[in-house]
N, C-alpha and C. Protein backbone atom coordinates (compact mmCIF):
# COMPACT_ATOMS: atom_id res chain seq x y z
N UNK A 1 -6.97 13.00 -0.28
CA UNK A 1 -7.44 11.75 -0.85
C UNK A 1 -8.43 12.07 -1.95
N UNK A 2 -8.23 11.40 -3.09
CA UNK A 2 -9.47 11.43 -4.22
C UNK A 2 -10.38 10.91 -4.04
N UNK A 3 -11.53 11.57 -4.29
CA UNK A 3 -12.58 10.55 -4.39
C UNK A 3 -13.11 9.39 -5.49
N UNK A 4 -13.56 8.96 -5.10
CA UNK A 4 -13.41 7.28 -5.24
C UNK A 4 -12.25 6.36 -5.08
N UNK A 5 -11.21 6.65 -4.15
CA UNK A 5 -10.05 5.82 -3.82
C UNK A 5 -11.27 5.32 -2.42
N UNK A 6 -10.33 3.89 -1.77
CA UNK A 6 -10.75 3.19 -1.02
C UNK A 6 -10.40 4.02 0.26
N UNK A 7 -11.41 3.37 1.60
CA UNK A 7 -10.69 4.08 2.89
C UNK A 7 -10.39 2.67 3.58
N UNK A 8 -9.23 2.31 4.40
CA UNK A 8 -9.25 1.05 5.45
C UNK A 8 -10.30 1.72 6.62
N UNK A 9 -11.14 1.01 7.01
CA UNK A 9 -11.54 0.87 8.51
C UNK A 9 -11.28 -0.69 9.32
N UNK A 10 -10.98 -0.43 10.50
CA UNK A 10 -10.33 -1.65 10.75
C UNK A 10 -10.94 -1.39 12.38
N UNK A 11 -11.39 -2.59 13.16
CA UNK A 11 -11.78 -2.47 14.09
C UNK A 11 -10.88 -4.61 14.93
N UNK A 12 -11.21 -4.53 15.85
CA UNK A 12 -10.70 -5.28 16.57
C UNK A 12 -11.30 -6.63 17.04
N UNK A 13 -11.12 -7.63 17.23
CA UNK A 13 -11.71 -8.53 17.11
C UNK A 13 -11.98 -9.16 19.09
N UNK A 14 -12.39 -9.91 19.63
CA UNK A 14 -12.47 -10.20 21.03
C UNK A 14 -11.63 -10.10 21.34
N UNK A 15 -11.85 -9.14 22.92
CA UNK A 15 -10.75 -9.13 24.47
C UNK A 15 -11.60 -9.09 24.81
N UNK A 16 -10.71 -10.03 26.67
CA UNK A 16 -11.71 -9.86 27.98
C UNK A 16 -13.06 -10.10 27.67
N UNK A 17 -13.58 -8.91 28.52
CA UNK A 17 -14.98 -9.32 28.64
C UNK A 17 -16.22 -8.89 27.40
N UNK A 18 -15.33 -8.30 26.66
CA UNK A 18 -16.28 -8.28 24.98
C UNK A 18 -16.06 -9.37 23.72
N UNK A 19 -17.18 -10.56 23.86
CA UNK A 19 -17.19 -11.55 23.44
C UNK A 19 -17.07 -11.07 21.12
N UNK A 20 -17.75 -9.59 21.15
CA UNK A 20 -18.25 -9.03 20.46
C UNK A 20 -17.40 -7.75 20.75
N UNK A 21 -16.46 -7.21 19.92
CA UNK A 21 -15.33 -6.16 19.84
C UNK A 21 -16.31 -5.07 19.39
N UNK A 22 -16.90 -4.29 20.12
CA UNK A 22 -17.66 -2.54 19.79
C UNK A 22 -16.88 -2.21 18.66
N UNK A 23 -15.49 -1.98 18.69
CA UNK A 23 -14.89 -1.06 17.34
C UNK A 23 -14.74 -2.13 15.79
N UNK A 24 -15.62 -3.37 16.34
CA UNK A 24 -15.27 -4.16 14.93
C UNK A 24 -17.11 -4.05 14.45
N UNK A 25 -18.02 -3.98 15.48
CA UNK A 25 -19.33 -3.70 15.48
C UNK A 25 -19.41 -2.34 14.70
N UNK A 26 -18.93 -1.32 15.06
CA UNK A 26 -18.18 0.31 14.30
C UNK A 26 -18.24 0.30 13.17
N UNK A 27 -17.20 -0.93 12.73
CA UNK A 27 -16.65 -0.85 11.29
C UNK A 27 -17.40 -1.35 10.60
N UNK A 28 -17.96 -1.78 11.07
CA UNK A 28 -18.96 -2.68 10.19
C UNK A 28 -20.26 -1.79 9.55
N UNK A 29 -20.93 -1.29 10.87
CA UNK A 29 -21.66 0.08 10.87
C UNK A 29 -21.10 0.95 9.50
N UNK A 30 -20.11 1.45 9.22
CA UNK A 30 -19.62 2.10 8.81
C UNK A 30 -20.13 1.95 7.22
N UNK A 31 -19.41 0.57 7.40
CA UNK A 31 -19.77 -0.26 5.87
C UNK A 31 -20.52 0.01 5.08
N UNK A 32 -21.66 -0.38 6.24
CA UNK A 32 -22.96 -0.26 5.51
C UNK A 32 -23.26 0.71 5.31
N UNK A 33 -23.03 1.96 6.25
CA UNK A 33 -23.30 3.14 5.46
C UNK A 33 -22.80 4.07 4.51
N UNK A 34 -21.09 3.98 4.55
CA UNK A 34 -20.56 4.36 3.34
C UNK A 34 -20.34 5.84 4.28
N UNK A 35 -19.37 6.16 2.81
CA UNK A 35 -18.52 7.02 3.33
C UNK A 35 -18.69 8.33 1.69
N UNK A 36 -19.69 8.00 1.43
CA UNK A 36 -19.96 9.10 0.18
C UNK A 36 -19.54 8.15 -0.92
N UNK A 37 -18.67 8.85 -1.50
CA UNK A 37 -17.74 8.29 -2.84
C UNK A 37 -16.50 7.50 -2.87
N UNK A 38 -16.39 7.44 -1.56
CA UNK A 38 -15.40 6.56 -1.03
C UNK A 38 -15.79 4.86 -1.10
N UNK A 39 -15.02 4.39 -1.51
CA UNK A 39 -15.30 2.81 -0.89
C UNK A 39 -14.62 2.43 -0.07
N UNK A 40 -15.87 2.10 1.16
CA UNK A 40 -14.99 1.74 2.38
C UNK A 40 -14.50 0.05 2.68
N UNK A 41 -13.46 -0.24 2.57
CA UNK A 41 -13.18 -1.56 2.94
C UNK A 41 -12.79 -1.61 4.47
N UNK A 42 -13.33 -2.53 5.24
CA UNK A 42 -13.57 -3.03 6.68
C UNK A 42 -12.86 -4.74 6.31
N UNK A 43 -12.40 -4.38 7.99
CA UNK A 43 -11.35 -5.38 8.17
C UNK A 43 -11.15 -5.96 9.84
N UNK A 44 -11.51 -6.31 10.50
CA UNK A 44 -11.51 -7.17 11.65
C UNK A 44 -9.40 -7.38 11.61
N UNK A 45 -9.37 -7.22 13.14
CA UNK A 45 -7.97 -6.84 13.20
C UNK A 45 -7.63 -7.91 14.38
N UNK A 46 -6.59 -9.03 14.25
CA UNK A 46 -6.54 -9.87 15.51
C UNK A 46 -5.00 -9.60 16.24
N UNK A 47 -4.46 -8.82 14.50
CA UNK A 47 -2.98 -8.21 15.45
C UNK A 47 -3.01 -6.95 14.58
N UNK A 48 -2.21 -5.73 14.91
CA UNK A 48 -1.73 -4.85 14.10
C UNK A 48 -0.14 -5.38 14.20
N UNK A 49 0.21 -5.21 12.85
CA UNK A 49 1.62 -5.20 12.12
C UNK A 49 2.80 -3.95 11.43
N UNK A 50 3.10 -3.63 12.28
CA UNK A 50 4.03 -2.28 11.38
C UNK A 50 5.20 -2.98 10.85
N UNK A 51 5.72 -2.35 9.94
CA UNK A 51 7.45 -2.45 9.54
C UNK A 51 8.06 -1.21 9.55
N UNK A 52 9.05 -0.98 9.79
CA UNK A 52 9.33 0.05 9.18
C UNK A 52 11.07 -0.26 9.45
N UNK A 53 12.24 0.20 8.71
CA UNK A 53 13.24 0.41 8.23
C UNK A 53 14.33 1.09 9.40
N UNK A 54 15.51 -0.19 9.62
CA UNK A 54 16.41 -0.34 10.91
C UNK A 54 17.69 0.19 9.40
N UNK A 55 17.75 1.77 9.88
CA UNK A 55 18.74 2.21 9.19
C UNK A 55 19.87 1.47 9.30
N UNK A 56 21.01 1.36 8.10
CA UNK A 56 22.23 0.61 8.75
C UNK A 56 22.34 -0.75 8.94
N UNK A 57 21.42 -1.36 9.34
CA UNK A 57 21.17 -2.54 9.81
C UNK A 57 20.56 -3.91 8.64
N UNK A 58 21.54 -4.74 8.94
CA UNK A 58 21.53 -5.94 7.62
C UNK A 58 20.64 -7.15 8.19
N UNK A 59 19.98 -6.74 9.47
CA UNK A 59 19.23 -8.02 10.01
C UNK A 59 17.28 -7.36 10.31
N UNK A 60 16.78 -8.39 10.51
CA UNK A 60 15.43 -8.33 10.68
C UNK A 60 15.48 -8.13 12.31
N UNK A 61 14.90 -6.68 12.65
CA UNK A 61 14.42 -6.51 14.24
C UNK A 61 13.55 -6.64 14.75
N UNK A 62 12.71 -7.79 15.69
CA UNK A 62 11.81 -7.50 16.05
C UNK A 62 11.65 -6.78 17.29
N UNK A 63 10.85 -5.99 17.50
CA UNK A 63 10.35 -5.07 18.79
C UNK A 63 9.49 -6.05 19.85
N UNK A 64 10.05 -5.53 21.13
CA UNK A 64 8.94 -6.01 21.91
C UNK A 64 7.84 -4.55 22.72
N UNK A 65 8.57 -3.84 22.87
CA UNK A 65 8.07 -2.47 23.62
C UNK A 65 7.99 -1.35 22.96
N UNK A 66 6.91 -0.71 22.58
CA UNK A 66 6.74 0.92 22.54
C UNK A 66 6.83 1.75 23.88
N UNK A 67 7.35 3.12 23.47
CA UNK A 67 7.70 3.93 24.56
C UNK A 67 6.81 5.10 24.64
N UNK A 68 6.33 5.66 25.57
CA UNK A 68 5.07 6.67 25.20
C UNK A 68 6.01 8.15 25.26
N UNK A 69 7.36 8.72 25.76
CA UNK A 69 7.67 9.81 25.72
C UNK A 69 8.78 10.04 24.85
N UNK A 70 9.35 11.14 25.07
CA UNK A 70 10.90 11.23 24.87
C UNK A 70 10.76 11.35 23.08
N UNK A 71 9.72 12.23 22.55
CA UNK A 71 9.80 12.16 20.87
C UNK A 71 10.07 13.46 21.04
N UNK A 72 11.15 14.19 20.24
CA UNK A 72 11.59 15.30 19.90
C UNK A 72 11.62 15.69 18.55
N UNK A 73 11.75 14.68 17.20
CA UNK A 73 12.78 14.81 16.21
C UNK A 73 11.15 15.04 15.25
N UNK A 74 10.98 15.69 14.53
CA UNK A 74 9.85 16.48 13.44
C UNK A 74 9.72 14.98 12.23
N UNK A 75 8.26 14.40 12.36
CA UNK A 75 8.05 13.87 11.46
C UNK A 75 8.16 14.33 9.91
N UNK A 76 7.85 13.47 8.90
CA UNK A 76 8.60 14.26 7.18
C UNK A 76 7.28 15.11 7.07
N UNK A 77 6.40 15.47 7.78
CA UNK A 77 5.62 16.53 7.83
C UNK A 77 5.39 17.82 8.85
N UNK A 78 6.67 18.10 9.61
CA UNK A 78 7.13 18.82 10.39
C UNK A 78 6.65 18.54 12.15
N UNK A 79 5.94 17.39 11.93
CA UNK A 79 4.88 17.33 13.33
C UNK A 79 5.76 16.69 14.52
N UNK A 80 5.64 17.10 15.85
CA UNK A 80 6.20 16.56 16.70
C UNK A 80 5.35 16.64 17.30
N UNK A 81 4.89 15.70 18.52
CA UNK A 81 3.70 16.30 19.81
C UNK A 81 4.54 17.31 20.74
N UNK A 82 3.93 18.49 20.91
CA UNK A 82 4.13 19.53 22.12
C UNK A 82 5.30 19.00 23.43
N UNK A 83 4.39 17.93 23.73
CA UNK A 83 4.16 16.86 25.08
C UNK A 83 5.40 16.06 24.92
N UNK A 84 5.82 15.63 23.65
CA UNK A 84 6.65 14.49 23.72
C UNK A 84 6.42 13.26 24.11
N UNK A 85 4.76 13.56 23.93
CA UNK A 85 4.31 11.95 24.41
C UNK A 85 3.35 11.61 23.60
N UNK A 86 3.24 10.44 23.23
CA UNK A 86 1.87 9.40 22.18
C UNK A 86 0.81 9.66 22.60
N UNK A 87 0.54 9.73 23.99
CA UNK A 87 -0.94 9.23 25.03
C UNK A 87 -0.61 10.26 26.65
N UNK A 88 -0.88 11.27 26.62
CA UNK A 88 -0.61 12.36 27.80
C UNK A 88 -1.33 11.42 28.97
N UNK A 89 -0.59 11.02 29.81
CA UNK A 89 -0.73 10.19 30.65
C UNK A 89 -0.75 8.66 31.00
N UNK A 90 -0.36 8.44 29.27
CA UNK A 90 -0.28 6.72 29.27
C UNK A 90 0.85 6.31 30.09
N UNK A 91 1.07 4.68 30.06
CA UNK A 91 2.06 4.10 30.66
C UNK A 91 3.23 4.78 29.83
N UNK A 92 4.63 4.56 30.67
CA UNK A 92 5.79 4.94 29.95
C UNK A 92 6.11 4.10 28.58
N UNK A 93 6.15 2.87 29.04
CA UNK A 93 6.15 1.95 28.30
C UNK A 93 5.01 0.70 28.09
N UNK A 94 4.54 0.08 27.07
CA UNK A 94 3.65 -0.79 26.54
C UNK A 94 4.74 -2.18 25.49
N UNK A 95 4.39 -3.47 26.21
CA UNK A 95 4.59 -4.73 25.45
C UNK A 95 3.83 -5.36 24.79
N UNK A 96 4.21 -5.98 23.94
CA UNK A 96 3.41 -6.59 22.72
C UNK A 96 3.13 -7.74 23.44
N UNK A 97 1.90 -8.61 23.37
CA UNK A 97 1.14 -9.72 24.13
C UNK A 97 2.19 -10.98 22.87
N UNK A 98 2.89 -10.19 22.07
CA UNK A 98 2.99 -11.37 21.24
C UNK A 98 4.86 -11.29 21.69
N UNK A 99 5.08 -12.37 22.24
CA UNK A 99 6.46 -12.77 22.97
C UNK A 99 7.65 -13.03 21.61
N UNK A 100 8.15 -11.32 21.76
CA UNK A 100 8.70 -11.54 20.29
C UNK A 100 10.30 -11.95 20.57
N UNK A 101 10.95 -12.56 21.62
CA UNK A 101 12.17 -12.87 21.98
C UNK A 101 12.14 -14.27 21.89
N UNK A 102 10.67 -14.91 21.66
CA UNK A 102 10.65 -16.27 21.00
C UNK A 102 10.30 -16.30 20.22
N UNK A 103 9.99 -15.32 19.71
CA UNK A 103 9.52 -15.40 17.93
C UNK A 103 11.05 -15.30 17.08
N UNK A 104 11.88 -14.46 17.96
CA UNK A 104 13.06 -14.22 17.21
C UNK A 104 14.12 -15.43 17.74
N UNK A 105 13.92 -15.99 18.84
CA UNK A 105 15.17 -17.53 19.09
C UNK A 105 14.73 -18.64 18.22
N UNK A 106 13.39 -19.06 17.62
CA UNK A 106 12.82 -19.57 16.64
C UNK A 106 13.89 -19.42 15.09
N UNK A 107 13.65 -18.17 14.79
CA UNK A 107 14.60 -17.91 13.77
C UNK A 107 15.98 -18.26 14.35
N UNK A 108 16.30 -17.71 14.96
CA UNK A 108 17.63 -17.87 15.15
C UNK A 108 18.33 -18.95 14.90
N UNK A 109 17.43 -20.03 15.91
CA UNK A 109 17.69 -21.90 15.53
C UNK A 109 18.19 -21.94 14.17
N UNK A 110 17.41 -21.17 13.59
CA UNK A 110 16.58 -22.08 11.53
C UNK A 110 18.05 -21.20 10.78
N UNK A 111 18.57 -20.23 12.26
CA UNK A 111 19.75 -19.46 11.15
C UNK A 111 19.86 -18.46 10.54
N UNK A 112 18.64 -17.70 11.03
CA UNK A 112 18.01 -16.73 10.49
C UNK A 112 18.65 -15.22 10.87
N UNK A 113 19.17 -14.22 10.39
CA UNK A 113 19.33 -12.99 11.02
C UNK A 113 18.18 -11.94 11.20
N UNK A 114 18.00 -12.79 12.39
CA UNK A 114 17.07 -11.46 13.32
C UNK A 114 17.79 -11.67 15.33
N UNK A 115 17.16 -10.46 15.21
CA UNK A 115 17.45 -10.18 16.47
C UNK A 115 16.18 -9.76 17.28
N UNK A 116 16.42 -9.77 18.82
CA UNK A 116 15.39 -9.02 19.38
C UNK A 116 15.87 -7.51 20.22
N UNK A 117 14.83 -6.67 20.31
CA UNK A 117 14.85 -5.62 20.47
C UNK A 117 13.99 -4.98 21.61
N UNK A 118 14.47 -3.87 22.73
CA UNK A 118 13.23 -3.73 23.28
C UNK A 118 12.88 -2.17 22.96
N UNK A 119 13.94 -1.57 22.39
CA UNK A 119 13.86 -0.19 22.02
C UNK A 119 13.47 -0.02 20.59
N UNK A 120 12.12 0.46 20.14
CA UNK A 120 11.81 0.86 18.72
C UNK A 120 12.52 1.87 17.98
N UNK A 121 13.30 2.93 18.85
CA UNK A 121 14.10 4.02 18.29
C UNK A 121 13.89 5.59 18.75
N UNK A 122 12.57 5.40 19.57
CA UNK A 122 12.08 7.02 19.36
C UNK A 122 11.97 7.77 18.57
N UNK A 123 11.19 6.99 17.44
CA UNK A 123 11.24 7.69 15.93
C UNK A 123 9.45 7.71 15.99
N UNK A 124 9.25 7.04 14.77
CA UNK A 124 8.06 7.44 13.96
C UNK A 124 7.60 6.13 14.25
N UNK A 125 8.44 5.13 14.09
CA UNK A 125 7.68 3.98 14.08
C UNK A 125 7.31 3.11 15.46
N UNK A 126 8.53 4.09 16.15
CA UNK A 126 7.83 3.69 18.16
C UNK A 126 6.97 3.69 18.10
N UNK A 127 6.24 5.20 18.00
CA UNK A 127 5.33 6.41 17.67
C UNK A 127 4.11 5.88 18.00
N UNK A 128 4.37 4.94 16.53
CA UNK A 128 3.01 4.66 15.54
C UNK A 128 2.78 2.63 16.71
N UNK A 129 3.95 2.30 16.94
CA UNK A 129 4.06 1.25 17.60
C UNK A 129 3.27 1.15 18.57
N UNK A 130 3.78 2.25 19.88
CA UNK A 130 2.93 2.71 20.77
C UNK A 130 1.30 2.91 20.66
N UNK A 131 0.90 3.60 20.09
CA UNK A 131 -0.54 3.85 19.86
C UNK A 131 -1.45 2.60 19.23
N UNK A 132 -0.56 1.86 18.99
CA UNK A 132 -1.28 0.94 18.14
C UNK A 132 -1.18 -0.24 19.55
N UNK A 133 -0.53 -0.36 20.60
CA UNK A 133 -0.14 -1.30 21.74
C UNK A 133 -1.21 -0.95 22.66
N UNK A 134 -1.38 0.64 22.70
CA UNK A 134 -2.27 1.17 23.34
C UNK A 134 -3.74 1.41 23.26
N UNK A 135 -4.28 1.49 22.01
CA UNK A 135 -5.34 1.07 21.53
C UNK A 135 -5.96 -0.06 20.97
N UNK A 136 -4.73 -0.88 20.84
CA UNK A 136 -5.00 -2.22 20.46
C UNK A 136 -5.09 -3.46 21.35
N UNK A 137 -5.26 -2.88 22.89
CA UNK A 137 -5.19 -3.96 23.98
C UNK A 137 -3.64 -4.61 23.65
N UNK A 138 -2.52 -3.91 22.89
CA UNK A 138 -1.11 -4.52 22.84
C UNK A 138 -1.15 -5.89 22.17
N UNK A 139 -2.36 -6.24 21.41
CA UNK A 139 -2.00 -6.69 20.19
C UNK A 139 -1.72 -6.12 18.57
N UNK A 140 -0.55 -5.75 19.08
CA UNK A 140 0.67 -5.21 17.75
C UNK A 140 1.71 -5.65 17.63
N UNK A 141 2.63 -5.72 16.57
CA UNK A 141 4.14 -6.02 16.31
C UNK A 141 4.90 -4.74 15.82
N UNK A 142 5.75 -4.82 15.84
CA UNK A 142 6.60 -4.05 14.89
C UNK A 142 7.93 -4.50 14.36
N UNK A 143 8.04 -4.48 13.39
CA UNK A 143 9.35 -5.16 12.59
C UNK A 143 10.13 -4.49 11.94
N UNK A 144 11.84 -4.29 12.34
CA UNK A 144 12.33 -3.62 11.45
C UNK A 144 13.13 -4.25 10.94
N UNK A 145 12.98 -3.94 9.34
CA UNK A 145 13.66 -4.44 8.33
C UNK A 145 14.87 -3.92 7.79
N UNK A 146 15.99 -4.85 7.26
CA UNK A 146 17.24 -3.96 7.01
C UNK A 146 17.03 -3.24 5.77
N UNK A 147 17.86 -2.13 5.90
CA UNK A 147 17.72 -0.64 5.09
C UNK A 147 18.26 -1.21 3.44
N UNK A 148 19.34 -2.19 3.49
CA UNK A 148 19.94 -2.82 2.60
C UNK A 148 20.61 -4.27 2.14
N UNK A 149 20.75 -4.55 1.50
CA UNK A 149 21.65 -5.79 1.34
C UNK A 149 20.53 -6.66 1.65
N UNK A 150 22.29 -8.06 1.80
CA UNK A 150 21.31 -9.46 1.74
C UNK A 150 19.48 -9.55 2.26
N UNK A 151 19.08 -9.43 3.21
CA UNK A 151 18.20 -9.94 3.78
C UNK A 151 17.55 -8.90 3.18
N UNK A 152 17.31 -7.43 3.04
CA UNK A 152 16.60 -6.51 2.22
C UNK A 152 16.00 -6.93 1.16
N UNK A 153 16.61 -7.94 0.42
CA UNK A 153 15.73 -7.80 -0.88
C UNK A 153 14.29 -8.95 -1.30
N UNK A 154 13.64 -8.26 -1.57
CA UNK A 154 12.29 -8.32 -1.83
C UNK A 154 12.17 -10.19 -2.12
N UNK A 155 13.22 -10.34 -2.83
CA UNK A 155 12.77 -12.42 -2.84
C UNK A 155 12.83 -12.78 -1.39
N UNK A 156 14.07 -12.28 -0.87
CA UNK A 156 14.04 -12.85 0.80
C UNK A 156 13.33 -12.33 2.07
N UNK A 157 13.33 -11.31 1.98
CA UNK A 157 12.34 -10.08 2.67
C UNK A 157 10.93 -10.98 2.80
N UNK A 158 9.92 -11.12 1.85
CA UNK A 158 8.65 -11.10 2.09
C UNK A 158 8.42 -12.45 2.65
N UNK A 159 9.08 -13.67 2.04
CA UNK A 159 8.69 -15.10 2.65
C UNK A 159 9.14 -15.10 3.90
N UNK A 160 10.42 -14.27 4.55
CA UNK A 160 10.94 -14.30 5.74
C UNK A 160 9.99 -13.24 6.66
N UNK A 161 9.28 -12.09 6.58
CA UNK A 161 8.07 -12.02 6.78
C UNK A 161 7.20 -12.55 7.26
N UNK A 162 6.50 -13.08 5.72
CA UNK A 162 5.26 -13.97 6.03
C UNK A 162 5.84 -14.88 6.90
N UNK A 163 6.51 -15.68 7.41
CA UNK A 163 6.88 -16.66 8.06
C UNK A 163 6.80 -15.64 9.53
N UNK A 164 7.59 -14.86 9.88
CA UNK A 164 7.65 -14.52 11.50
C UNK A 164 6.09 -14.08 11.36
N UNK A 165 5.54 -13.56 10.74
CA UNK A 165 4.04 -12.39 11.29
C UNK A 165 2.93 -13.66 11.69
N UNK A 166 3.18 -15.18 10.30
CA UNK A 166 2.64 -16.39 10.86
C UNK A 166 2.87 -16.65 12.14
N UNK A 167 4.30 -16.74 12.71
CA UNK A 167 4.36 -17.47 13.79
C UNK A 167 3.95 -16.40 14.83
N UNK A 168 3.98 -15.48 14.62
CA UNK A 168 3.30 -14.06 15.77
C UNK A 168 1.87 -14.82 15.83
N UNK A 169 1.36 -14.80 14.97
CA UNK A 169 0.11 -15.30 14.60
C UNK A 169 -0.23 -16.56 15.72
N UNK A 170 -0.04 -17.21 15.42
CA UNK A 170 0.09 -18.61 16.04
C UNK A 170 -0.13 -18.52 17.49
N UNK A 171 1.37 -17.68 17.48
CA UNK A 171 1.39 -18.00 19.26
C UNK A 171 0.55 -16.73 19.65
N UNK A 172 -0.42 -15.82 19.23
CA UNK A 172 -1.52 -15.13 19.39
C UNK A 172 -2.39 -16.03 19.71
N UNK A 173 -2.87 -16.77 18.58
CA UNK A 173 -3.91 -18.04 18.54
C UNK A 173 -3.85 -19.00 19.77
N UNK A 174 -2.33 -19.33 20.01
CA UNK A 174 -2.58 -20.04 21.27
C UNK A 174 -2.38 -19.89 22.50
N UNK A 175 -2.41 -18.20 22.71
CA UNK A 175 -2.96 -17.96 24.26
C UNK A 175 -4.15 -17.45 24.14
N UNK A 176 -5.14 -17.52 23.52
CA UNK A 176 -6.09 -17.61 23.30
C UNK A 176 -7.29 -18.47 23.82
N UNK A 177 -6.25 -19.30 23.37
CA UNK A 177 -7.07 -20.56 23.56
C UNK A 177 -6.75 -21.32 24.59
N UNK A 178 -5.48 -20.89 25.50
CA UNK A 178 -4.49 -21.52 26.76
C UNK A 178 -5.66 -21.12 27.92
């Protein structure tokens, strides 16, 4: 990284019994003190969001489950864990608090091509799925987008997007408040 490019710090906003999220208290900390030559931008986090790319595939996937083992295949930087696992001793599997088999019958109604999913792939973006379910009290998504064609392209792609990560949103907001 160069210096003077930006860094994300991102910390988490209320669970349970912390009215006041420690790792959003962190980031904040952080802020203020800086990171040298870096500019640090801080960000309060109420979901994490991945995308990442459903080879082959002409429809929008949403995930409901990361898987913590079973990674074999060398990230594009040769890395695999030893272990074959995200979290050496985590659960096998972790669900997203955000009920994405009604986020995706929603679309479906409106006509939409998406589907739901409970397998991320055992790739990179489980991976990254997982750890983020697991450190994030399992407020995360993950979305995979088709590799090509109709629904791929960037006019239809982003409003169809913004629209599901809203309604993730939402129904976040209202068990919240349930």
């Amino acid at each position: 990284m160069d210096r003077g490019e930006v860094v994300v710090v991102t910390g988490f906003g209320a669970f349970r019994e912390f009215l006041v999220n420690p790792s959003w208290t962190a980031a904040q900390g952080l802020k203020s003190v800086g990171l040298g030559e870096w500019t640090v931008y801080v960000k309060e986090l109420p979901l994490a969001v991945h995308l990442g790319v459903a080879r082959g595939s002409g429809v929008i996937i949403l995930e409901q489950s990361g898987k913590n083992c079973h990674y074999r295949d060398k990230d594009v930087c040769g890395f695999c864990p030893e272990s074959h696992c995200c979290v050496q001793g985590g659960p096998d599997q972790l669900d997203s608090v955000i009920d994405m088999r009604a986020v995706a019958r929603r679309f479906q109604r409106a006509g939409v091509d998406v589907v739901y999913s409970r397998d991320a792939g055992g790739y990179l973006c489980d991976f990254a799925y997982y750890l983020s379910l697991y450190h994030g009290q399992r407020r995360a998504a993950l979305i995979h987008v088709p590799s090509g064609g109709g629904p791929a392209s960037a006019h239809r792609l982003v409003p169809l997007l913004q629209s599901i990560i809203q309604t993730a949103l939402c129904q976040l907001d209202s068990s919240q408040t349930a």
